[in-house]
PDB file of N, CA and C in Angstrom:
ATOM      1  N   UNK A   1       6.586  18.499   0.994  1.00  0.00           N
ATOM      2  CA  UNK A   1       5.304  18.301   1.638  1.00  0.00           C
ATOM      3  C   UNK A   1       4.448  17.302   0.852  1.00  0.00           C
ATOM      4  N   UNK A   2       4.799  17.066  -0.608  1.00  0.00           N
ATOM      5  CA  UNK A   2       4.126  16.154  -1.055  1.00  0.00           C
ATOM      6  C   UNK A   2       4.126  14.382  -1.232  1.00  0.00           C
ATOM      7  N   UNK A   3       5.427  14.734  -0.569  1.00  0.00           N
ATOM      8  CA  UNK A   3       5.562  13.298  -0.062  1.00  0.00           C
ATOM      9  C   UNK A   3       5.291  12.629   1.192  1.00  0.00           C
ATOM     10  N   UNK A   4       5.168  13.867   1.621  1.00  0.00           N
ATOM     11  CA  UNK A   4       4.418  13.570   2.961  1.00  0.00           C
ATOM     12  C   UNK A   4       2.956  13.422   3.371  1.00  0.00           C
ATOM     13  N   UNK A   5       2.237  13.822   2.543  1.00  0.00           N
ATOM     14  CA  UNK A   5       1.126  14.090   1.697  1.00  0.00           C
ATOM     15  C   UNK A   5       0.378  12.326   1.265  1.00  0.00           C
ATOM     16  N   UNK A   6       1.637  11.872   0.275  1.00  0.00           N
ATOM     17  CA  UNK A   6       1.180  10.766  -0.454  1.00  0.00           C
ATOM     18  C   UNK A   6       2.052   9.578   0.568  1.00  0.00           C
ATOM     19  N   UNK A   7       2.626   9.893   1.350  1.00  0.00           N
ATOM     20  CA  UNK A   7       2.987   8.881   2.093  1.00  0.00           C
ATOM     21  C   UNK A   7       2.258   8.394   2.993  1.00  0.00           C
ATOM     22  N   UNK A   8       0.863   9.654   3.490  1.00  0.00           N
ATOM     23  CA  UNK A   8       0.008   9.399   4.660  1.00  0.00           C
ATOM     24  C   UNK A   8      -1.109   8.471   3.473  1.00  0.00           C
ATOM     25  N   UNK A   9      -1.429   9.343   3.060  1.00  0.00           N
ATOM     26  CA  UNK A   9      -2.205   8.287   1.946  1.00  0.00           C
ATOM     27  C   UNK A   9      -2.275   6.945   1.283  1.00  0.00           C
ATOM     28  N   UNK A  10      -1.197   6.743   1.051  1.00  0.00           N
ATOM     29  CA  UNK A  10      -0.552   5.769   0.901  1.00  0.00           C
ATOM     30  C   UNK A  10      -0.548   4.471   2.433  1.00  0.00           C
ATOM     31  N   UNK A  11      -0.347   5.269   3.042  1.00  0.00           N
ATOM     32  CA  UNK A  11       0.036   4.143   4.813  1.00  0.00           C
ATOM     33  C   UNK A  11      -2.236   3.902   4.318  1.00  0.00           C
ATOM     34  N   UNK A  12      -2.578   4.781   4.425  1.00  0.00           N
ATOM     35  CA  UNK A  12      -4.361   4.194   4.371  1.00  0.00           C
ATOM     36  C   UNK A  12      -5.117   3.504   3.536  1.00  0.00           C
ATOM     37  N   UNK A  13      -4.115   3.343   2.207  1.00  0.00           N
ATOM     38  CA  UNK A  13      -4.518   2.327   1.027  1.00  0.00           C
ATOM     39  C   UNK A  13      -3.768   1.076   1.508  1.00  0.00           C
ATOM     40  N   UNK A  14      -2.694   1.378   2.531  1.00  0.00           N
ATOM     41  CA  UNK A  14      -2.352  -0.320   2.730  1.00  0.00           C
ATOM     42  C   UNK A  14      -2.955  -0.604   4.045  1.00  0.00           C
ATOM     43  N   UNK A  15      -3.625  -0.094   4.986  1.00  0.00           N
ATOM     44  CA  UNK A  15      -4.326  -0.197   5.994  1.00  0.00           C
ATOM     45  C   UNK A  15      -5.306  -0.833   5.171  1.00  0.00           C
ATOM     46  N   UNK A  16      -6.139   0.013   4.448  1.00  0.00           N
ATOM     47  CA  UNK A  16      -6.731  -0.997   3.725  1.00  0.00           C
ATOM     48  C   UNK A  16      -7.005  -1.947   3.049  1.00  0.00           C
ATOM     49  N   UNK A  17      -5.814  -1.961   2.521  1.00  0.00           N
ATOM     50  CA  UNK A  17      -5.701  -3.984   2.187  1.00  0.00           C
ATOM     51  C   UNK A  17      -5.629  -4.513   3.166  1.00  0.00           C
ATOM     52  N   UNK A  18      -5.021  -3.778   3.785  1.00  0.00           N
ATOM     53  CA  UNK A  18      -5.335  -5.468   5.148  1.00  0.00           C
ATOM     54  C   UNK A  18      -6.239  -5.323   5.544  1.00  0.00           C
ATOM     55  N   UNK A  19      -7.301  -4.532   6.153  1.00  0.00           N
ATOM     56  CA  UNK A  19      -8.675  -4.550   6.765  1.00  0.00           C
ATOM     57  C   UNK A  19      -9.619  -5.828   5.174  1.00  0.00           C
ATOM     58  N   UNK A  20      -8.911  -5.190   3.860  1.00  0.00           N
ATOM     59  CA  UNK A  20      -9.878  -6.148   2.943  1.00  0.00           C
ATOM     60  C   UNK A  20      -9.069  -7.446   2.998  1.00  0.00           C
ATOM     61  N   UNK A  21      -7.692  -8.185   2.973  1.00  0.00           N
ATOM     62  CA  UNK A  21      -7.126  -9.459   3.276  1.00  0.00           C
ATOM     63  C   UNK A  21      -7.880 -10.081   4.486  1.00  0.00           C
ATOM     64  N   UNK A  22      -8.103  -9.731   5.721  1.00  0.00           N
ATOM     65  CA  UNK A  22      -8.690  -9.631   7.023  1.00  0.00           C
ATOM     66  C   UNK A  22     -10.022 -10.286   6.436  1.00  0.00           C
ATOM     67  N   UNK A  23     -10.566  -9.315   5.844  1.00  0.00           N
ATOM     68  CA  UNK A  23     -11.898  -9.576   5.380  1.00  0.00           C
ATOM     69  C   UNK A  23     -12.283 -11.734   4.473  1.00  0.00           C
ATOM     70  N   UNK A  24     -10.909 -11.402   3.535  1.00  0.00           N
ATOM     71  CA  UNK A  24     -11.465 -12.534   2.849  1.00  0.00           C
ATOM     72  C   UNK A  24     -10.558 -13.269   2.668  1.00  0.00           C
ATOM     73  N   UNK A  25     -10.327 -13.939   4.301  1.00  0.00           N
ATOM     74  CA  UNK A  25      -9.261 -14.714   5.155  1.00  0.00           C
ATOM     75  C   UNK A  25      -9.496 -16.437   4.356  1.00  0.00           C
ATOM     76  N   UNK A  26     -10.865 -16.498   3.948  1.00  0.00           N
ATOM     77  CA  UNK A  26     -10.908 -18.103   3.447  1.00  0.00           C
ATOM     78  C   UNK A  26     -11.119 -18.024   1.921  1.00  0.00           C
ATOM     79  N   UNK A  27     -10.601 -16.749   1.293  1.00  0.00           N
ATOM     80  CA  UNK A  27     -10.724 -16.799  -0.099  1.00  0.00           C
ATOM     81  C   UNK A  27      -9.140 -17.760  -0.639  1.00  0.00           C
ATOM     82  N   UNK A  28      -9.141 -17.558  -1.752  1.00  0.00           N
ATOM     83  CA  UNK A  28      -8.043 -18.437  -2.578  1.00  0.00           C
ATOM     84  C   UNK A  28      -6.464 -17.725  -2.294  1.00  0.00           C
ATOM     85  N   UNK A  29      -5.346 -17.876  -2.069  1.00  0.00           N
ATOM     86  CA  UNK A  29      -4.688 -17.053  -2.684  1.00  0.00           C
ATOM     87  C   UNK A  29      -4.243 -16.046  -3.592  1.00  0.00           C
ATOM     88  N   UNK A  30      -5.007 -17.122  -4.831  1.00  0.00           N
ATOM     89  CA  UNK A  30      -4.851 -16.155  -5.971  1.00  0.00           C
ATOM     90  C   UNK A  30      -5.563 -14.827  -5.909  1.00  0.00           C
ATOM     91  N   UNK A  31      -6.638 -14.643  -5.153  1.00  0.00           N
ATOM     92  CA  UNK A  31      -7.197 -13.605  -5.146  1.00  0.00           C
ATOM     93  C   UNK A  31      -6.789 -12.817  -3.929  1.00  0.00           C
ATOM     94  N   UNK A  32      -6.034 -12.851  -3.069  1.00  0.00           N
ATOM     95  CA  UNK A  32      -5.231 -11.693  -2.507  1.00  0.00           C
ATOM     96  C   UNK A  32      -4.255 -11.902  -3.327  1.00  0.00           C
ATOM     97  N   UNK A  33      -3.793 -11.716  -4.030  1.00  0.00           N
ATOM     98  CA  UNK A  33      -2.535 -11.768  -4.606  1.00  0.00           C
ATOM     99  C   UNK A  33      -3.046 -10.262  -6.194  1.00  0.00           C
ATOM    100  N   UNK A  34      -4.247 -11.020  -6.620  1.00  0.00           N
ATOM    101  CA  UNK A  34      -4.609 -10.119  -7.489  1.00  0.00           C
ATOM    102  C   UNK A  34      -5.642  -8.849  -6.572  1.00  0.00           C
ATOM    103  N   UNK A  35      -6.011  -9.141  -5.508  1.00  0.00           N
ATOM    104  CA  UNK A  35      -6.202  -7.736  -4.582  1.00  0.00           C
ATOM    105  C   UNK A  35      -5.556  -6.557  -4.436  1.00  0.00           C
ATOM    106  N   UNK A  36      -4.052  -7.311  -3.947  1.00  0.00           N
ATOM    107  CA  UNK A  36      -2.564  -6.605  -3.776  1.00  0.00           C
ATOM    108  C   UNK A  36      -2.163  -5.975  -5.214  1.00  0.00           C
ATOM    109  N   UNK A  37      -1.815  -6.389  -6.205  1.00  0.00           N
ATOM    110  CA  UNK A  37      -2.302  -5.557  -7.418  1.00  0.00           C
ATOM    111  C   UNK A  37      -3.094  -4.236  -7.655  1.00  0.00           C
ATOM    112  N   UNK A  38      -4.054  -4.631  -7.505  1.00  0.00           N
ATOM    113  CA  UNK A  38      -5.432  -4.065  -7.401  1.00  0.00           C
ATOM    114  C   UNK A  38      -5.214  -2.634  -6.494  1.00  0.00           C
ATOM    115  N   UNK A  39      -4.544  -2.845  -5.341  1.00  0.00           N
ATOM    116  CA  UNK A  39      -4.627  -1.479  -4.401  1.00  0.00           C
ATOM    117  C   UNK A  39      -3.067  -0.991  -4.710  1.00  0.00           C
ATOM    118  N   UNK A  40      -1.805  -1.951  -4.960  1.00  0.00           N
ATOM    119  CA  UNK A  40      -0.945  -1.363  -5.269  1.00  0.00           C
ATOM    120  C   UNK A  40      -1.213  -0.247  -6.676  1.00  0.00           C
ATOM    121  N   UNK A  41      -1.608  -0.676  -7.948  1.00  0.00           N
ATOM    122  CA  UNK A  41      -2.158   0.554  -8.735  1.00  0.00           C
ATOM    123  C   UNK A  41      -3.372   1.577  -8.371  1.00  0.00           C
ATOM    124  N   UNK A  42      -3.651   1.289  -7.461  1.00  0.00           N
ATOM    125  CA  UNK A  42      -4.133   2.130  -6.563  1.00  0.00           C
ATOM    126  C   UNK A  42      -3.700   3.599  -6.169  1.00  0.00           C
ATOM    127  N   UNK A  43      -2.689   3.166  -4.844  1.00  0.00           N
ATOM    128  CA  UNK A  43      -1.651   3.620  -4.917  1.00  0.00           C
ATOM    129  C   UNK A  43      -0.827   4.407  -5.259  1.00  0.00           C
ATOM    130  N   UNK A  44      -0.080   4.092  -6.618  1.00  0.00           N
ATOM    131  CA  UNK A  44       0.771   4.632  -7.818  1.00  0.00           C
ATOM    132  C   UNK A  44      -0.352   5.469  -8.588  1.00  0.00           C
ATOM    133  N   UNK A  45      -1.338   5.625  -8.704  1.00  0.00           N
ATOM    134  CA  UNK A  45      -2.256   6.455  -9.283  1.00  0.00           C
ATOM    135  C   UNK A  45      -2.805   7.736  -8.414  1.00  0.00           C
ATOM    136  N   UNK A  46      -3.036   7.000  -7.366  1.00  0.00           N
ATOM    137  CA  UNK A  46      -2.836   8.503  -6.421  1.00  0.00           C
ATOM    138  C   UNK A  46      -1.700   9.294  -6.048  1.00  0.00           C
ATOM    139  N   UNK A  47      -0.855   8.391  -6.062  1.00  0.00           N
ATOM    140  CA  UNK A  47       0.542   9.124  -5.612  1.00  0.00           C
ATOM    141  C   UNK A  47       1.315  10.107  -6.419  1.00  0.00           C
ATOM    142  N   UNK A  48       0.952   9.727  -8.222  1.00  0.00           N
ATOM    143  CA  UNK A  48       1.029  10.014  -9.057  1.00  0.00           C
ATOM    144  C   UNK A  48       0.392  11.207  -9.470  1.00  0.00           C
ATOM    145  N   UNK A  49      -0.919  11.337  -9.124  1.00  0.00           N
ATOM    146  CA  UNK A  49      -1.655  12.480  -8.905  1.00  0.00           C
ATOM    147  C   UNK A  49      -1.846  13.810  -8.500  1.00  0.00           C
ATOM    148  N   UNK A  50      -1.057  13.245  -7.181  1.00  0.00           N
ATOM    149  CA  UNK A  50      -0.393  14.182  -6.123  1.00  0.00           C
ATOM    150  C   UNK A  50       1.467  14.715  -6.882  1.00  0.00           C
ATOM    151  N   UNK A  51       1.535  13.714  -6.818  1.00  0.00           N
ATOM    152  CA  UNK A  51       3.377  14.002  -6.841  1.00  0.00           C
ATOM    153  C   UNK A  51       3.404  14.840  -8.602  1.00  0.00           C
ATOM    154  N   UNK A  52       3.282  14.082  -9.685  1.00  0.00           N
ATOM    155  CA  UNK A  52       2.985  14.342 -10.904  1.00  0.00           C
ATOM    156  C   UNK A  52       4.877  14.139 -11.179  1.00  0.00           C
ATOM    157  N   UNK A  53       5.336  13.268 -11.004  1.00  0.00           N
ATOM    158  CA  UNK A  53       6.683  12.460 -11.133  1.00  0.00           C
ATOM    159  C   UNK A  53       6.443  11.330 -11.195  1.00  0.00           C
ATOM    160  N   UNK A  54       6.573  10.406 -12.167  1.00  0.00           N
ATOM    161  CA  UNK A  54       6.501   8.758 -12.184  1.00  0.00           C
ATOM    162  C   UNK A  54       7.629   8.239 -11.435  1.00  0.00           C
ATOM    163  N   UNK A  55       8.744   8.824 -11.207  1.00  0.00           N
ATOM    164  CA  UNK A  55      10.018   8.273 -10.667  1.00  0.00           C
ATOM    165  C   UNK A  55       9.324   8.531  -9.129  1.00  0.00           C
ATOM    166  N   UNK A  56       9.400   9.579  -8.727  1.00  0.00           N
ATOM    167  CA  UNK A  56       9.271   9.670  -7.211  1.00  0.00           C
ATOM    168  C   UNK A  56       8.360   9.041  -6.824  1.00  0.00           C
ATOM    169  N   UNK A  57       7.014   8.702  -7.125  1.00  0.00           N
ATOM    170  CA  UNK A  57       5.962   8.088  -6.913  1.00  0.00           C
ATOM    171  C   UNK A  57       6.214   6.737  -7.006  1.00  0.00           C
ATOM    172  N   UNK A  58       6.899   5.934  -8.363  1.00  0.00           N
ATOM    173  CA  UNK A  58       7.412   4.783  -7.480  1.00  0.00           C
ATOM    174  C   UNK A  58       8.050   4.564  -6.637  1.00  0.00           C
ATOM    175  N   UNK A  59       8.910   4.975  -6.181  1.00  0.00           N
ATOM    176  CA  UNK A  59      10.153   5.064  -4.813  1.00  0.00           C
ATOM    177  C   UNK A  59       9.264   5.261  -3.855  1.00  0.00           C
ATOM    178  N   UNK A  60       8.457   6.418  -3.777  1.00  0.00           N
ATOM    179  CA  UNK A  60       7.712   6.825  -2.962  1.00  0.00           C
ATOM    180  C   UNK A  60       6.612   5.704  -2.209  1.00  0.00           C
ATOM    181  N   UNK A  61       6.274   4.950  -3.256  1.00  0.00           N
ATOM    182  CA  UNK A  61       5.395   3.836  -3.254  1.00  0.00           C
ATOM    183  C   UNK A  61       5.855   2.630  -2.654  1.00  0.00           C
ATOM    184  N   UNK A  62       7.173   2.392  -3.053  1.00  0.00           N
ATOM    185  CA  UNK A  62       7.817   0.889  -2.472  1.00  0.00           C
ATOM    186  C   UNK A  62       8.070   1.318  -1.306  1.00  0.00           C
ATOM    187  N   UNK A  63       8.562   2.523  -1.051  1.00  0.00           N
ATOM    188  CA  UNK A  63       8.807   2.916   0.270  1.00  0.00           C
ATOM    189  C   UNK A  63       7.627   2.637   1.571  1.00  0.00           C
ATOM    190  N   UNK A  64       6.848   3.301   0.935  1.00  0.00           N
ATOM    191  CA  UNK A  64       5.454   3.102   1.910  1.00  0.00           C
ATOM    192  C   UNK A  64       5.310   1.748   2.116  1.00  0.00           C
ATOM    193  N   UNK A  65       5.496   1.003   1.197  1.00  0.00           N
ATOM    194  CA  UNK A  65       4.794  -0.635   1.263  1.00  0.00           C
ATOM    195  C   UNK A  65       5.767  -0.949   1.883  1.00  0.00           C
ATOM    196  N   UNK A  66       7.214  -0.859   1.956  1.00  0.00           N
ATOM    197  CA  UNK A  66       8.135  -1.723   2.902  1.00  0.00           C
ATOM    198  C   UNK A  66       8.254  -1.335   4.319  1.00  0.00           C
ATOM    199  N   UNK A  67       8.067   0.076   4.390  1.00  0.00           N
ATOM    200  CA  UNK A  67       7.445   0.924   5.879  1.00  0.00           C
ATOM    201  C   UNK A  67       6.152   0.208   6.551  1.00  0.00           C
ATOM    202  N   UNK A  68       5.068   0.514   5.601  1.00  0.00           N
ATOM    203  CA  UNK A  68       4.025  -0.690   5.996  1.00  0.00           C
ATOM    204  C   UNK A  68       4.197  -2.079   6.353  1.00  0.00           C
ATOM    205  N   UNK A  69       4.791  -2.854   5.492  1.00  0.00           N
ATOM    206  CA  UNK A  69       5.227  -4.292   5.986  1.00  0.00           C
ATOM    207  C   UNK A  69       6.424  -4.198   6.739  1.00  0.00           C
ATOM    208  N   UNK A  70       7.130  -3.971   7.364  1.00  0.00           N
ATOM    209  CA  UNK A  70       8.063  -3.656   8.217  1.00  0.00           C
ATOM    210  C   UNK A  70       7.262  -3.668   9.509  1.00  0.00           C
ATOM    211  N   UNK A  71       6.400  -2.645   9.674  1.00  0.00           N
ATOM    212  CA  UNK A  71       5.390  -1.941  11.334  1.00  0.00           C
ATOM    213  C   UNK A  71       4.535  -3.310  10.849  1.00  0.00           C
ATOM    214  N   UNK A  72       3.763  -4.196  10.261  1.00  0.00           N
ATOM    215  CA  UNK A  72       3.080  -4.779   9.769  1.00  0.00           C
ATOM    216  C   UNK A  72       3.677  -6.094  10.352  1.00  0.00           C
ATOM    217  N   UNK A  73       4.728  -6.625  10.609  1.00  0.00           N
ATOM    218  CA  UNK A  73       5.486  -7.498  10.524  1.00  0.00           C
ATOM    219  C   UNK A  73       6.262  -7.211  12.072  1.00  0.00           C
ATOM    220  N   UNK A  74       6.511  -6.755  11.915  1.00  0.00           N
ATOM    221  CA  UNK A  74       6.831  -6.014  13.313  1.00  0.00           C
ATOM    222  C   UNK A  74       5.645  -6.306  14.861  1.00  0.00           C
ATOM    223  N   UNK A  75       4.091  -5.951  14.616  1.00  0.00           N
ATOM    224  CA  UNK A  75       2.954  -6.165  15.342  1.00  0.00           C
ATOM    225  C   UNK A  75       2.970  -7.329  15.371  1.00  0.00           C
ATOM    226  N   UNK A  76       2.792  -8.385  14.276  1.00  0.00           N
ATOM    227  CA  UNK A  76       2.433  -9.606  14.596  1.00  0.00           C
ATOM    228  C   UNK A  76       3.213 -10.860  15.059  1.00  0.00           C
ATOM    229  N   UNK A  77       4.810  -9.914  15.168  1.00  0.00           N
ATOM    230  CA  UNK A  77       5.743 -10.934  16.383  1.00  0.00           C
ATOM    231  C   UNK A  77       5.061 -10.638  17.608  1.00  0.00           C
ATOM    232  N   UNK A  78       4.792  -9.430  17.840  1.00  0.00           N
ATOM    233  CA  UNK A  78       4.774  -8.757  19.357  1.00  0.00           C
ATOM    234  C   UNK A  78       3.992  -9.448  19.438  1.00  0.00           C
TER     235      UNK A  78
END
C-alpha cells in the first residue's frame, strides 16, 4: 500500500512540474533543467519518507517519472 501511496504522490509532484515548466515556457533551459532536479529530490524525499527504503524509493521514483513521461508523451501526439 505504500507504494501505492507514494506513487499517487509522486504522479502530483510531476503534474507539478509541468504545470511549473508550463509556467516558465520563455525561461532558459538551464533553468528547467535545474527545476527538474529541484522536484525530482523532491520526490525521493517524500517517497523516502513514506517508504523508509532508499532502494525502493528510487525504483519507485524512476518508475513514476517514466509512467509520467510515457502518459505525458503519449497526450501530446494525440
Amino acid at each position: 500500500m505504500r507504494v501505492y501511496t507514494v506513487m499517487l504522490l509522486q504522479m502530483m509532484i510531476w503534474s507539478g512540474y509541468t504545470f511549473m515548466e508550463w509556467l516558465s515556457k520563455h525561461d532558459q533551459p538551464v533553468y528547467n533543467v535545474i527545476m527538474f532536479f529541484v522536484f525530482f529530490y523532491l520526490a525521493v524525499v517524500v517517497g523516502n519518507y513514506i517508504m523508509k527504503s532508499a532502494k525502493k524509493t528510487l525504483f519507485t521514483t524512476i518508475l513514476s517519472l517514466g509512467l509520467y513521461a510515457s502518459f505525458h508523451f503519449t497526450l501530446a501526439i494525440m
